[in-house]
C-alpha atoms as a PDB file:
ATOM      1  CA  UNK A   1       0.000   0.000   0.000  1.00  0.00           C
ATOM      2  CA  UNK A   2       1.071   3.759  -0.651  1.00  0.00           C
ATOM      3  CA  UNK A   3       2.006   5.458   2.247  1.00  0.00           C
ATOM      4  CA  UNK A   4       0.497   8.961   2.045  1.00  0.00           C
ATOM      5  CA  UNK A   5       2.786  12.048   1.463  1.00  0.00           C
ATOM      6  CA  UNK A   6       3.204  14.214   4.522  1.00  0.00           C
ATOM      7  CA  UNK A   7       4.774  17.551   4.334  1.00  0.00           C
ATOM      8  CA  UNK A   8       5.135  20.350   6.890  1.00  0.00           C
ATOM      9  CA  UNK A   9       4.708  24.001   6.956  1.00  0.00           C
ATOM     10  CA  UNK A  10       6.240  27.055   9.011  1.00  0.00           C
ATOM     11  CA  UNK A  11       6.701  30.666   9.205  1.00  0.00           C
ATOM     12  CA  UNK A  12      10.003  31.859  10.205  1.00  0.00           C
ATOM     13  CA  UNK A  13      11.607  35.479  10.891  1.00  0.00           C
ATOM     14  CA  UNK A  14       9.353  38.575  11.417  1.00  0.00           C
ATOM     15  CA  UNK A  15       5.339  38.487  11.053  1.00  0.00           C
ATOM     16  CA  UNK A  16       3.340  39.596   8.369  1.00  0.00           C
ATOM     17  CA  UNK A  17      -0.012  40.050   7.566  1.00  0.00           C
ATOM     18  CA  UNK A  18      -1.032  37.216   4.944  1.00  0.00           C
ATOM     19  CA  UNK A  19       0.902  34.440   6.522  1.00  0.00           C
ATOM     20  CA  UNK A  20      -2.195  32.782   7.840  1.00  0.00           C
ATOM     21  CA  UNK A  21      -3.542  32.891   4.014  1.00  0.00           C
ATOM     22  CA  UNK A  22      -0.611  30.847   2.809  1.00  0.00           C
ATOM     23  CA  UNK A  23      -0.888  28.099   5.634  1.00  0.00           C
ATOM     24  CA  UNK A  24      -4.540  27.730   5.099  1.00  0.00           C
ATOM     25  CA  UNK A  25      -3.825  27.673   0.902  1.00  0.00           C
ATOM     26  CA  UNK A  26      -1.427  25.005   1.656  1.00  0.00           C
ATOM     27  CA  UNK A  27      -3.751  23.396   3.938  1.00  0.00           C
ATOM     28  CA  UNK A  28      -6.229  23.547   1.577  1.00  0.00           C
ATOM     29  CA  UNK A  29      -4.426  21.854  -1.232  1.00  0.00           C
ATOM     30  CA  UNK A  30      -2.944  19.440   0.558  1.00  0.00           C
ATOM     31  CA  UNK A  31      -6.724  18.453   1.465  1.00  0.00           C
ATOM     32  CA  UNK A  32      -7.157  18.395  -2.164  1.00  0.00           C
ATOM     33  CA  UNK A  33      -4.435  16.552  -3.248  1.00  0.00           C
ATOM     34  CA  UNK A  34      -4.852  13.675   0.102  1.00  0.00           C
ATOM     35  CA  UNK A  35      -1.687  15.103   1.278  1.00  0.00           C
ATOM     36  CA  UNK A  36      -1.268  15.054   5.154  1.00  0.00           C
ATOM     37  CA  UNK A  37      -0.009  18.647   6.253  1.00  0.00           C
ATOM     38  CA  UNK A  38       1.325  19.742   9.424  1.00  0.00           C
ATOM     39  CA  UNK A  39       2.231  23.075  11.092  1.00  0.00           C
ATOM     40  CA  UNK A  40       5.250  23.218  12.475  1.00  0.00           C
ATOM     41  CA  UNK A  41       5.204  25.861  15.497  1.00  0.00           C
ATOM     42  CA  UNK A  42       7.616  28.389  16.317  1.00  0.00           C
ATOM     43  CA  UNK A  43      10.015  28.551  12.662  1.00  0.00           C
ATOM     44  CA  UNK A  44      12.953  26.664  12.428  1.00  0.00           C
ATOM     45  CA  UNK A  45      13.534  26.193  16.200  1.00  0.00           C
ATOM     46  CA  UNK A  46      10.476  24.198  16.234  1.00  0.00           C
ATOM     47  CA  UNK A  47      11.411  22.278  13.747  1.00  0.00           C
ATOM     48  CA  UNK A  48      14.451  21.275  15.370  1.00  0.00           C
ATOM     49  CA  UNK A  49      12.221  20.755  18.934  1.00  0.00           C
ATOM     50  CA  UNK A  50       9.863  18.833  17.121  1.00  0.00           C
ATOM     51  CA  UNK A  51       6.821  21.333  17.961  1.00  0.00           C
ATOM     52  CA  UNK A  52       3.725  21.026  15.565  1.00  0.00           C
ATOM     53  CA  UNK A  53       0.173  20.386  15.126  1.00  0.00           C
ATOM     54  CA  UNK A  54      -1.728  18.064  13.092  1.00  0.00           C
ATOM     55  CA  UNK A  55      -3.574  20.943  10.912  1.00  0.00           C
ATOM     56  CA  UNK A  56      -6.049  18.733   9.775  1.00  0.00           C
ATOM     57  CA  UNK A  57      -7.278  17.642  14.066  1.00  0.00           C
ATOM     58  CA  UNK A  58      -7.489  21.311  14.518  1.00  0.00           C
ATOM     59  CA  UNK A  59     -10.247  22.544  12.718  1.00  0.00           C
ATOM     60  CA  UNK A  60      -8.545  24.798  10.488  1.00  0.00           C
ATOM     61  CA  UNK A  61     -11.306  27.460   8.851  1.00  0.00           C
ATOM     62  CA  UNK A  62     -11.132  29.773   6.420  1.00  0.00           C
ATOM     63  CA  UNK A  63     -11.973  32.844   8.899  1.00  0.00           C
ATOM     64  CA  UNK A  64      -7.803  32.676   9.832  1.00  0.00           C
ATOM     65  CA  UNK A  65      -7.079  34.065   6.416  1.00  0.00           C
ATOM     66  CA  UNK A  66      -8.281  37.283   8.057  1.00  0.00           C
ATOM     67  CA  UNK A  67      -5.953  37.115  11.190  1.00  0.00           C
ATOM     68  CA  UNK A  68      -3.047  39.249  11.109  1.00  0.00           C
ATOM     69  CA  UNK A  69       0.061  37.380  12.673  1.00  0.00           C
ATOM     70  CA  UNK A  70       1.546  34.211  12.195  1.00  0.00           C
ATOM     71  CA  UNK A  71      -1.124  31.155  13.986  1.00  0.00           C
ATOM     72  CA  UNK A  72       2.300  28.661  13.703  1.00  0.00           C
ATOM     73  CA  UNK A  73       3.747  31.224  15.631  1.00  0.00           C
ATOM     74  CA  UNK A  74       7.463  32.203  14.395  1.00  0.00           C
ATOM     75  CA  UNK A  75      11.240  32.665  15.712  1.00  0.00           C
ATOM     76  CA  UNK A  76      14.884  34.228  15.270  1.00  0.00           C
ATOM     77  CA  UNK A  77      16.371  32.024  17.343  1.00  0.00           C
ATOM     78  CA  UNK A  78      18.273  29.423  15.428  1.00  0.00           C
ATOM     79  CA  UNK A  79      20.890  30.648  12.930  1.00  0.00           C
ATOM     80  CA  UNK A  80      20.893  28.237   9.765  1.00  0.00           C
ATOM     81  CA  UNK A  81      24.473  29.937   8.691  1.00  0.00           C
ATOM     82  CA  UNK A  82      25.448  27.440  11.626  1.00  0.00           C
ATOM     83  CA  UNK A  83      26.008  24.492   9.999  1.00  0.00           C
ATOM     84  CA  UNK A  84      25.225  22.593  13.144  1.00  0.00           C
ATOM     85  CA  UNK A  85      22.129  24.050  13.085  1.00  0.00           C
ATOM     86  CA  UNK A  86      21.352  23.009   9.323  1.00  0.00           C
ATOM     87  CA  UNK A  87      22.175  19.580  10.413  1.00  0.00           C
ATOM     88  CA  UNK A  88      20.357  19.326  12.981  1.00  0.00           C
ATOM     89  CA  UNK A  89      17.096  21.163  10.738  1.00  0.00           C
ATOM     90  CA  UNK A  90      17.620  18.286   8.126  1.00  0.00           C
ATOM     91  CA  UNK A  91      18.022  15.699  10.986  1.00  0.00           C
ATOM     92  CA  UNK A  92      14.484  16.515  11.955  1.00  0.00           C
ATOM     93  CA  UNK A  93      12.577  16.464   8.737  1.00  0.00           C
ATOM     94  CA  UNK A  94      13.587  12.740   8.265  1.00  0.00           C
ATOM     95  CA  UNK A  95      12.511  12.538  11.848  1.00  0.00           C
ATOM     96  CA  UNK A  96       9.060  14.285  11.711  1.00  0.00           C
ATOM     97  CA  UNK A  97       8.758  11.922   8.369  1.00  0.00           C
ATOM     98  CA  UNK A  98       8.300  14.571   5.607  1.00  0.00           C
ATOM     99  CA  UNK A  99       8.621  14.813   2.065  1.00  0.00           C
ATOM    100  CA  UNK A 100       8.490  17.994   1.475  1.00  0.00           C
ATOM    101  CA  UNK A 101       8.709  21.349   3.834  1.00  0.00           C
ATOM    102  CA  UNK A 102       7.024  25.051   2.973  1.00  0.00           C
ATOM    103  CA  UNK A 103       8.922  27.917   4.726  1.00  0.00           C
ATOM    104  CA  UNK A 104       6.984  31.264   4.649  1.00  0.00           C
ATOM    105  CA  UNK A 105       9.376  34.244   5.278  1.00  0.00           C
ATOM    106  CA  UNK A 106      11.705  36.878   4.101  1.00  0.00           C
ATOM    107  CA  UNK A 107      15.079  37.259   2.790  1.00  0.00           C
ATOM    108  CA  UNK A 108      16.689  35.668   5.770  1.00  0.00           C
ATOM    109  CA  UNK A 109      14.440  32.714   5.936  1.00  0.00           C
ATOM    110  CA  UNK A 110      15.094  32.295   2.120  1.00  0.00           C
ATOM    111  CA  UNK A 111      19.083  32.062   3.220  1.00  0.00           C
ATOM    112  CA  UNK A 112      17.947  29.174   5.572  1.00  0.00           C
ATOM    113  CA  UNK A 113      16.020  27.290   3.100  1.00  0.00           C
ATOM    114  CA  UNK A 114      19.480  27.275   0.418  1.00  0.00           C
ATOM    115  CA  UNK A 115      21.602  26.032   3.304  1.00  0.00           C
ATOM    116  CA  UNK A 116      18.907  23.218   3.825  1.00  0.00           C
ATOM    117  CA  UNK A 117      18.980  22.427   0.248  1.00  0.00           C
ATOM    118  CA  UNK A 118      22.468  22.341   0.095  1.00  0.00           C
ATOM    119  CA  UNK A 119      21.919  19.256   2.662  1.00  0.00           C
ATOM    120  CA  UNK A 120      18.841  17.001   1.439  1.00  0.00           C
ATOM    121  CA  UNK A 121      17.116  16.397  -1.258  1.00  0.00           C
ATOM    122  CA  UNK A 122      13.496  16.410   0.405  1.00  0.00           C
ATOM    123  CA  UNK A 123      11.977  19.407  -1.305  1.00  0.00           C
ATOM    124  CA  UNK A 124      11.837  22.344   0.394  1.00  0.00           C
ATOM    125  CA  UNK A 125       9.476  25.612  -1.259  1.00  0.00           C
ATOM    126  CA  UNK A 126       9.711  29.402   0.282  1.00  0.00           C
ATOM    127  CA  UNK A 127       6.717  31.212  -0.106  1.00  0.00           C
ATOM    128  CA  UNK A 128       8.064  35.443   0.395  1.00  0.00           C
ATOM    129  CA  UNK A 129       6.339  37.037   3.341  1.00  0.00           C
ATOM    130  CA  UNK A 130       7.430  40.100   4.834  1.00  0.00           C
ATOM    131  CA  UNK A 131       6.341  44.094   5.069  1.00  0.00           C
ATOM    132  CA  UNK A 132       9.841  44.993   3.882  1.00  0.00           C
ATOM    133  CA  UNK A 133       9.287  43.826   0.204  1.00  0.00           C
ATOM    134  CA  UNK A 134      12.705  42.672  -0.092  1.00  0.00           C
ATOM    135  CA  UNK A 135      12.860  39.532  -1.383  1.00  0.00           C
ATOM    136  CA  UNK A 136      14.976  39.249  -4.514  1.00  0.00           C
ATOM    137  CA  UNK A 137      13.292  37.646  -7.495  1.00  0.00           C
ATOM    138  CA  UNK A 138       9.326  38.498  -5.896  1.00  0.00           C
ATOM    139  CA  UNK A 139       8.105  41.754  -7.208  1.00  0.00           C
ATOM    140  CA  UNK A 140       6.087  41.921  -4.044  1.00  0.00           C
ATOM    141  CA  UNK A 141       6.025  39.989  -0.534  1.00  0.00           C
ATOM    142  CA  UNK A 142       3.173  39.202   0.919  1.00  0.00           C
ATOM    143  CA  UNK A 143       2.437  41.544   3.742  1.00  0.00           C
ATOM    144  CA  UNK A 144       4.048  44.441   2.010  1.00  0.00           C
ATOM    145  CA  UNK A 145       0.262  45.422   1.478  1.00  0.00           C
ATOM    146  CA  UNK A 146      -1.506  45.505   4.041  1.00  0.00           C
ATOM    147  CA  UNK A 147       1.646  47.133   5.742  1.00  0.00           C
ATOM    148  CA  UNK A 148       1.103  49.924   3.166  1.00  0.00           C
ATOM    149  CA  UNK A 149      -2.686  50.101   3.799  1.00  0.00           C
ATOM    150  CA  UNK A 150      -2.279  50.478   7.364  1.00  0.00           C
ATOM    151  CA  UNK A 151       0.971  53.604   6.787  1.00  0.00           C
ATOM    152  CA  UNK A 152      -1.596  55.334   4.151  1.00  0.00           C
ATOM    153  CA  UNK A 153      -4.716  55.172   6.857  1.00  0.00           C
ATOM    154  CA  UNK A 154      -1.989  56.292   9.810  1.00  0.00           C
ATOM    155  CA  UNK A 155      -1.346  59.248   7.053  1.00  0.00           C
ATOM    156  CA  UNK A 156      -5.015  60.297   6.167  1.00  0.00           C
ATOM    157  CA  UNK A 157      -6.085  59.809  10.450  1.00  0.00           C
ATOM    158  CA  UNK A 158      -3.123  62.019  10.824  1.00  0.00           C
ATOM    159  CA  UNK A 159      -4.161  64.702   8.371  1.00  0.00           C
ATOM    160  CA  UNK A 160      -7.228  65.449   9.618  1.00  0.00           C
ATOM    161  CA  UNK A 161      -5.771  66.549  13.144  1.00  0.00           C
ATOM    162  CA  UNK A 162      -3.361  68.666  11.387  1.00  0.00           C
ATOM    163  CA  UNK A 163      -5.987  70.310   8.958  1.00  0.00           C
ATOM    164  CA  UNK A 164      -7.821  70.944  12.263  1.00  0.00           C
ATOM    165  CA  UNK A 165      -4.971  72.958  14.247  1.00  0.00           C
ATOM    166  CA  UNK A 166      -2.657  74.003  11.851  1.00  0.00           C
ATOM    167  CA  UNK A 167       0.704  74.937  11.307  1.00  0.00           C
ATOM    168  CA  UNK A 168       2.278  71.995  13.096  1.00  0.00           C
ATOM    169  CA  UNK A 169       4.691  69.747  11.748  1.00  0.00           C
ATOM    170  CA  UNK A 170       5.069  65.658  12.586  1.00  0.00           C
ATOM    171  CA  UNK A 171       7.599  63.134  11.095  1.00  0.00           C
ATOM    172  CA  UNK A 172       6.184  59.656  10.736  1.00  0.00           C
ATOM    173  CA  UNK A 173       8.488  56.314  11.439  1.00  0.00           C
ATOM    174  CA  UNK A 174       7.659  52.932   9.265  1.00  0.00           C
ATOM    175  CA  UNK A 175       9.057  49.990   9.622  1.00  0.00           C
ATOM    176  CA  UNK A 176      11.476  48.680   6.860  1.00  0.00           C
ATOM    177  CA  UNK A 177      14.597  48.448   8.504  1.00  0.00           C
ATOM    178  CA  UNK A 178      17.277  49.385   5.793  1.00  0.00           C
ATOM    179  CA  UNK A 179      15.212  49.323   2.510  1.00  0.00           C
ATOM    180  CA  UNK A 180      12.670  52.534   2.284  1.00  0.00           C
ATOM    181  CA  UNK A 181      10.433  50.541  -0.178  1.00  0.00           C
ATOM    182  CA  UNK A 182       7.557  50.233   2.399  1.00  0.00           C
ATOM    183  CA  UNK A 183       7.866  54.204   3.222  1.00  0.00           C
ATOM    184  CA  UNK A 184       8.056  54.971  -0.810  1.00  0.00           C
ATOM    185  CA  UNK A 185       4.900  53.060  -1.283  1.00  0.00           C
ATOM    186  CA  UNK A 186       2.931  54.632   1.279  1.00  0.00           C
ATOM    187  CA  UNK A 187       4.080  57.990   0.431  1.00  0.00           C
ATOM    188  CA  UNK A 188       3.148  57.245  -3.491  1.00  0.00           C
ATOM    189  CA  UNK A 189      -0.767  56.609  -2.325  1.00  0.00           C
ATOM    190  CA  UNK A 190      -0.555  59.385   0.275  1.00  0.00           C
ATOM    191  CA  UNK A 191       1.936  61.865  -0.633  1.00  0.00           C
ATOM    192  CA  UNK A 192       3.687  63.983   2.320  1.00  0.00           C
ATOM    193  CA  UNK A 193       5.645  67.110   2.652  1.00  0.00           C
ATOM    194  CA  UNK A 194       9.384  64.913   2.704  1.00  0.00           C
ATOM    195  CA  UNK A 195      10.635  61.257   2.502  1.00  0.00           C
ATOM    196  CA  UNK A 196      13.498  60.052   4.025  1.00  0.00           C
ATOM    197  CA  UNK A 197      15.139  56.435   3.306  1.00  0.00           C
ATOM    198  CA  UNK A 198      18.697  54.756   4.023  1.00  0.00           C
ATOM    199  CA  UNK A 199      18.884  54.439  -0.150  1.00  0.00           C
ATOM    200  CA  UNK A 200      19.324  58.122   0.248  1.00  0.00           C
ATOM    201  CA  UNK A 201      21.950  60.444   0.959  1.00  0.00           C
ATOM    202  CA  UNK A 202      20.290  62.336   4.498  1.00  0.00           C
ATOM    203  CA  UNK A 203      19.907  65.816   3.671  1.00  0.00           C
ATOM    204  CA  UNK A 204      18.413  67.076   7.014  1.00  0.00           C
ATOM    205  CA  UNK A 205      18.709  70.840   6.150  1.00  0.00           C
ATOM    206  CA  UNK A 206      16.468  70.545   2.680  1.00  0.00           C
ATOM    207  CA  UNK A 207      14.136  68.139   4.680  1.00  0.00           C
ATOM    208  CA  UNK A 208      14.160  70.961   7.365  1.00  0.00           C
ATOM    209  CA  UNK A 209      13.793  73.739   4.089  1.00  0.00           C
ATOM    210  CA  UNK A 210      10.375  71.726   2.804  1.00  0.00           C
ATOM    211  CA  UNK A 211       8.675  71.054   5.735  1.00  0.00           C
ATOM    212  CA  UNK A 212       9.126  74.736   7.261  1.00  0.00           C
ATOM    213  CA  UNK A 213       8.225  75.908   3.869  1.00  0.00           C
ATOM    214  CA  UNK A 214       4.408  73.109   4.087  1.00  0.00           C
ATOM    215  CA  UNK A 215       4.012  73.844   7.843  1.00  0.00           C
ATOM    216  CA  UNK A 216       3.729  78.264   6.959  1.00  0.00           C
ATOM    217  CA  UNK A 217       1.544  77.297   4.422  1.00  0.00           C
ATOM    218  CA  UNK A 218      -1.108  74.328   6.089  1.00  0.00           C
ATOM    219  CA  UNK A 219       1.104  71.993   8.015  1.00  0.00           C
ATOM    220  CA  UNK A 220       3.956  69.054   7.838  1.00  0.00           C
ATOM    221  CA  UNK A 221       4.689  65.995   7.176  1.00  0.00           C
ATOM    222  CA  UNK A 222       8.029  63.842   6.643  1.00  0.00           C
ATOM    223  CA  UNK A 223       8.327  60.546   6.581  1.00  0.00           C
ATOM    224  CA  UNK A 224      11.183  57.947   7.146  1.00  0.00           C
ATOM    225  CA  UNK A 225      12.326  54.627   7.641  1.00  0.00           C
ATOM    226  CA  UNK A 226      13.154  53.131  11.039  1.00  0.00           C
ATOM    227  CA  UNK A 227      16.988  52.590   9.125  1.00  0.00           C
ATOM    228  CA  UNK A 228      17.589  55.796   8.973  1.00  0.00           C
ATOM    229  CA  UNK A 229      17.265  56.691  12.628  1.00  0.00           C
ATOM    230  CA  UNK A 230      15.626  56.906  15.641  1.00  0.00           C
ATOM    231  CA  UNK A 231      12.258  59.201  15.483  1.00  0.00           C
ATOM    232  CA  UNK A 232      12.331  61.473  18.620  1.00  0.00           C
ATOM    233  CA  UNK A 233      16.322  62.182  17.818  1.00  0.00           C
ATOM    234  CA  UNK A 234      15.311  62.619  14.197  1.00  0.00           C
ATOM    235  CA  UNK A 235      12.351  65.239  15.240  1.00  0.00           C
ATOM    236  CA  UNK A 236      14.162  67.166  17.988  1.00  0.00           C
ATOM    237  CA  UNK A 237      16.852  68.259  15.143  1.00  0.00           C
ATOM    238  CA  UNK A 238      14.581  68.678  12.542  1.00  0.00           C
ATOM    239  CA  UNK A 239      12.756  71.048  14.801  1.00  0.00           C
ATOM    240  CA  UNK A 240      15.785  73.326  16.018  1.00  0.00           C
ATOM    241  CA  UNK A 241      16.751  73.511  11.928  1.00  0.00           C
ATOM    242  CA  UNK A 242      13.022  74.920  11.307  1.00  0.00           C
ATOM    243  CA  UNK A 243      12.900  76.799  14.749  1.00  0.00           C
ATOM    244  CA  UNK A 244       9.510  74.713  15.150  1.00  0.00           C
ATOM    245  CA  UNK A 245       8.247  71.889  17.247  1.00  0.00           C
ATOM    246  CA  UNK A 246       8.087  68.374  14.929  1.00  0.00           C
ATOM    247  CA  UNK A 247       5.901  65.644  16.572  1.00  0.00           C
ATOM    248  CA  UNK A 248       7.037  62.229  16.140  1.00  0.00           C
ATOM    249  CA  UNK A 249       4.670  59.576  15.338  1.00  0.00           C
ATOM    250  CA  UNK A 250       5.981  55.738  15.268  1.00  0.00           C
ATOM    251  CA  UNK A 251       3.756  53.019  14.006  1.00  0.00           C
ATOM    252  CA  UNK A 252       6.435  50.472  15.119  1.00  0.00           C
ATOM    253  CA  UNK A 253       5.555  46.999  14.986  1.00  0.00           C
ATOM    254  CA  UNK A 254       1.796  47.757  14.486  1.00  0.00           C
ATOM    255  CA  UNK A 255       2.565  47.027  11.193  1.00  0.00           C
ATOM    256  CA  UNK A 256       3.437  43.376  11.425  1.00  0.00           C
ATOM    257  CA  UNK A 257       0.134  43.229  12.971  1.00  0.00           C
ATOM    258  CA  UNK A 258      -2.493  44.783  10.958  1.00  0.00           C
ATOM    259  CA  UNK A 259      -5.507  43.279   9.520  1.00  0.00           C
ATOM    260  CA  UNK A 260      -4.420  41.419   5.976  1.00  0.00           C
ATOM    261  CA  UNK A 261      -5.600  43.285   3.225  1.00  0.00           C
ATOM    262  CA  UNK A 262      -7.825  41.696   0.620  1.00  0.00           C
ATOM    263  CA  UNK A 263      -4.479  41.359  -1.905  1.00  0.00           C
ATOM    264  CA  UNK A 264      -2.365  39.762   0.526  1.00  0.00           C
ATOM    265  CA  UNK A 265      -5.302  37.002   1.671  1.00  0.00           C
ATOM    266  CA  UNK A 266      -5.628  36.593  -2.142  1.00  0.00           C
ATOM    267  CA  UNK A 267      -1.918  36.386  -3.158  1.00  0.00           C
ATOM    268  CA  UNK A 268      -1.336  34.268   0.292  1.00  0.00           C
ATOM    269  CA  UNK A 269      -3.985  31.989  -0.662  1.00  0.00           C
ATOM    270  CA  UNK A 270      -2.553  30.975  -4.328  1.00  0.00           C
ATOM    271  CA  UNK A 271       0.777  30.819  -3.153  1.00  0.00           C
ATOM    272  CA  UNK A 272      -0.263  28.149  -0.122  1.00  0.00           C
ATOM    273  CA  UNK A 273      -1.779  26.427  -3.087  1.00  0.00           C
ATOM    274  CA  UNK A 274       0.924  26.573  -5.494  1.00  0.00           C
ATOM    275  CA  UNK A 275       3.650  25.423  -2.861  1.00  0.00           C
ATOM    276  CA  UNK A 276       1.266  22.136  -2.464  1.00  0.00           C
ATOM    277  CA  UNK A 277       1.211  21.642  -6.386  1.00  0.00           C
ATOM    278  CA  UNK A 278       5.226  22.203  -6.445  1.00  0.00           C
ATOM    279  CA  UNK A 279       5.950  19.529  -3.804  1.00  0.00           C
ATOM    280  CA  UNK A 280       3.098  17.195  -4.982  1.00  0.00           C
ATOM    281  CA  UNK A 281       5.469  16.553  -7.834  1.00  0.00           C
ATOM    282  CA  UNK A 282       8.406  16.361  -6.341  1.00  0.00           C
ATOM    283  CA  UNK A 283       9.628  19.766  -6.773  1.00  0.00           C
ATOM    284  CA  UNK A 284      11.386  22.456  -4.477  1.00  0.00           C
ATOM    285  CA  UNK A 285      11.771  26.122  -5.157  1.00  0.00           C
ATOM    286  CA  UNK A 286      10.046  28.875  -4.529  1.00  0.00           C
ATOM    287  CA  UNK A 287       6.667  30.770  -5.526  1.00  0.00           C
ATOM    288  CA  UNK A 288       7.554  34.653  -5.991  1.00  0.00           C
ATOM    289  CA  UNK A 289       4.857  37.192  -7.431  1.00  0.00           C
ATOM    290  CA  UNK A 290       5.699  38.645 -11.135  1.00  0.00           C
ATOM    291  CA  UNK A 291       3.372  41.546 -12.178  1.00  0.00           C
ATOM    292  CA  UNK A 292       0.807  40.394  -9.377  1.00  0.00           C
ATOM    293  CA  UNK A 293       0.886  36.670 -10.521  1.00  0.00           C
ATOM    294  CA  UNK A 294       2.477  33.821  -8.367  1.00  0.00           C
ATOM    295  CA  UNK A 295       5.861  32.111 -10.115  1.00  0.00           C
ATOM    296  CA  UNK A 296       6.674  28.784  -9.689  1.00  0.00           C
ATOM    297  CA  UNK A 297      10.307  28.910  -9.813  1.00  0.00           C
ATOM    298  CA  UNK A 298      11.640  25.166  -9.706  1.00  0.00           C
ATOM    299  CA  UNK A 299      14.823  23.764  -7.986  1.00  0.00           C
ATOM    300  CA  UNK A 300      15.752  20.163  -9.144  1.00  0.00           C
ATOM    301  CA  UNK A 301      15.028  18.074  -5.939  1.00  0.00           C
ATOM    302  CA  UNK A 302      19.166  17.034  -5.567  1.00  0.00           C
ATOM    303  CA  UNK A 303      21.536  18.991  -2.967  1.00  0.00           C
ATOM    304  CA  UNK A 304      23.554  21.566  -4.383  1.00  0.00           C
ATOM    305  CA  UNK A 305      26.561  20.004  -6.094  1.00  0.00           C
ATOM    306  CA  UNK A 306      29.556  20.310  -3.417  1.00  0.00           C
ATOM    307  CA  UNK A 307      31.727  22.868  -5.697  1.00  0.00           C
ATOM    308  CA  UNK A 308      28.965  25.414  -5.779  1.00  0.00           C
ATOM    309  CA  UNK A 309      27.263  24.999  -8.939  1.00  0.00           C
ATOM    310  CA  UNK A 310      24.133  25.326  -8.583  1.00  0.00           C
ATOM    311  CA  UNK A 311      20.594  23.268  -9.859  1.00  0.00           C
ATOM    312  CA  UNK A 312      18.814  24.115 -12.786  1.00  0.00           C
ATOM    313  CA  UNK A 313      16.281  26.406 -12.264  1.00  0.00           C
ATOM    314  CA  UNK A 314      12.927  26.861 -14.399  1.00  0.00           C
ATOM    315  CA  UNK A 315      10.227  29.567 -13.824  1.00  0.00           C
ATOM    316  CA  UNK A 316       6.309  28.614 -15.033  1.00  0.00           C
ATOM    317  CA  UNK A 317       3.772  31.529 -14.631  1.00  0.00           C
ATOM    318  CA  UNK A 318       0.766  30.471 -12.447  1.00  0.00           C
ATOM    319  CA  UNK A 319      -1.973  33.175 -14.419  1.00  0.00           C
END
């Protein structure tokens, strides 16, 4: 008799809104397919401590696609660049018996999963999730979104006070660590007074020039990315160059948790599905987004040849 494929799912690194939309698309298609699925709890540490659930005793529904957050939980805690601690990863997929293992993350977790490669040939396919929208290869990450959605909203809510006292000035702190992507996209949907990102030289004295210039006319508003420095430092010079008070305002990790938006339920939904159709043919890779479509980009299911060469890849557009 057959013995049915099992395969295991986790979200590693940072949280992002959508997450939850790829587990239950995987979950989903592995229903589909007769696939047994589990969720492995708490990233790649979990893996190693052998922490999951049975997804299909738990009475997985459809409402979790709307939960911000990661339901698997996630972690930061085991370095894969250890090669101890890719041993011990690959060590527990034979040990958890699975054929095949979707990793949900960003550019980090995508790091992990080549070092695991590198090690078995069980397939292994990364799904890109994270607000930073930094995934090379993935036009856009899911999360990135709803991350935007939730900067634009902070923008507009923020607007109105100023349009009601004027003449003040605030600077606005996203998330994004060193790559202003997130910040660019929320000021191209709600445009502001100044942007500042680490791609940029910082120019404090023309940010200082435009805002005092906005705040004599209405008021002002800068934005910037977390990378390029702390917010209250940031706003107390800002404010002696302009001889004005700047408030700060940091949305922080608020972010991370915000309601998914309808696009990142959708694109978290095909790509659960798509990772499920990858490994149900024995496939690894990964399933990036190109021009708002998922990409099944396919790694041959070998380890990567010892003197670095690496697999043959092939891309096949999901639309």
């Amino acid at each position: 008799m057959k013995t049915k494929m099992r395969v295991g799912v986790l979200t590693s690194g940072g949280d992002a809104p959508g997450m939850n939309a790829v587990v239950y698309g995987a979950y989903e298609a592995a229903v589909r397919r007769s696939i047994a699925i589990i969720g492995i709890n708490l990233g790649f540490a979990g893996l190693v401590a052998g922490k999951y659930v049975d997804l299909g005793e738990i009475g997985l529904g459809l409402e979790v696609i709307a939960r911000g957050g990661t339901l698997l939980g996630t972690s930061r805690s085991l370095d894969l660049r250890s090669d101890d601690a890719a041993e011990r990863c690959v060590d527990a997929l034979a040990t958890l018996g699975l054929g095949g293992l979707i990793v949900i993350g960003g550019t980090g977790s995508s790091r992990g999963v080549e070092r695991l490669r590198a090690r078995t040939a069980i397939p292994i396919v990364f799904v890109p999730a994270t607000i930073d929208n930094d995934v090379e290869g993935s036009d856009e990450t899911i999360g990135f979104d709803s991350a935007v959605n939730y900067g634009v909203a902070a923008i507009d809510d923020l607007r109105v006070t100023a349009e009601a006292l004027p003449h003040r000035a605030f600077l606005v702190e996203v998330l994004g660590a060193d790559i202003g992507r997130l910040a660019e996209a929320i000021h191209e949907a709600a445009p502001v007074d100044a942007v500042m990102t680490p791609e940029h030289p910082l120019d404090l004295d023309a940010v200082a020039s435009a805002m005092r210039d906005a705040m004599d006319r209405h008021y002002a508003i800068a934005l910037m990315t977390e990378g390029c420095g702390e917010a209250g430092e940031m706003a107390r010079r800002l404010g002696e160059l302009m001889g004005a008070r700047v408030r700060p305002s940091v949305l922080g990790h608020s972010q991370r948790g915000s309601r998914p938006s309808a696009r990142d339920r959708h694109l978290g939904l095909m790509c659960g599905r798509a990772a499920i159709d990858m490994l149900a043919t024995g496939a690894g890779g990964a399933v990036l987004v190109s021009k708002g479509v998922p990409l099944v980009q396919t790694v041959a299911r070998r380890p990567r040849d010892p003197r670095g060469t690496r697999p043959n890849r092939v891309s096949q557009s999901l639309d």
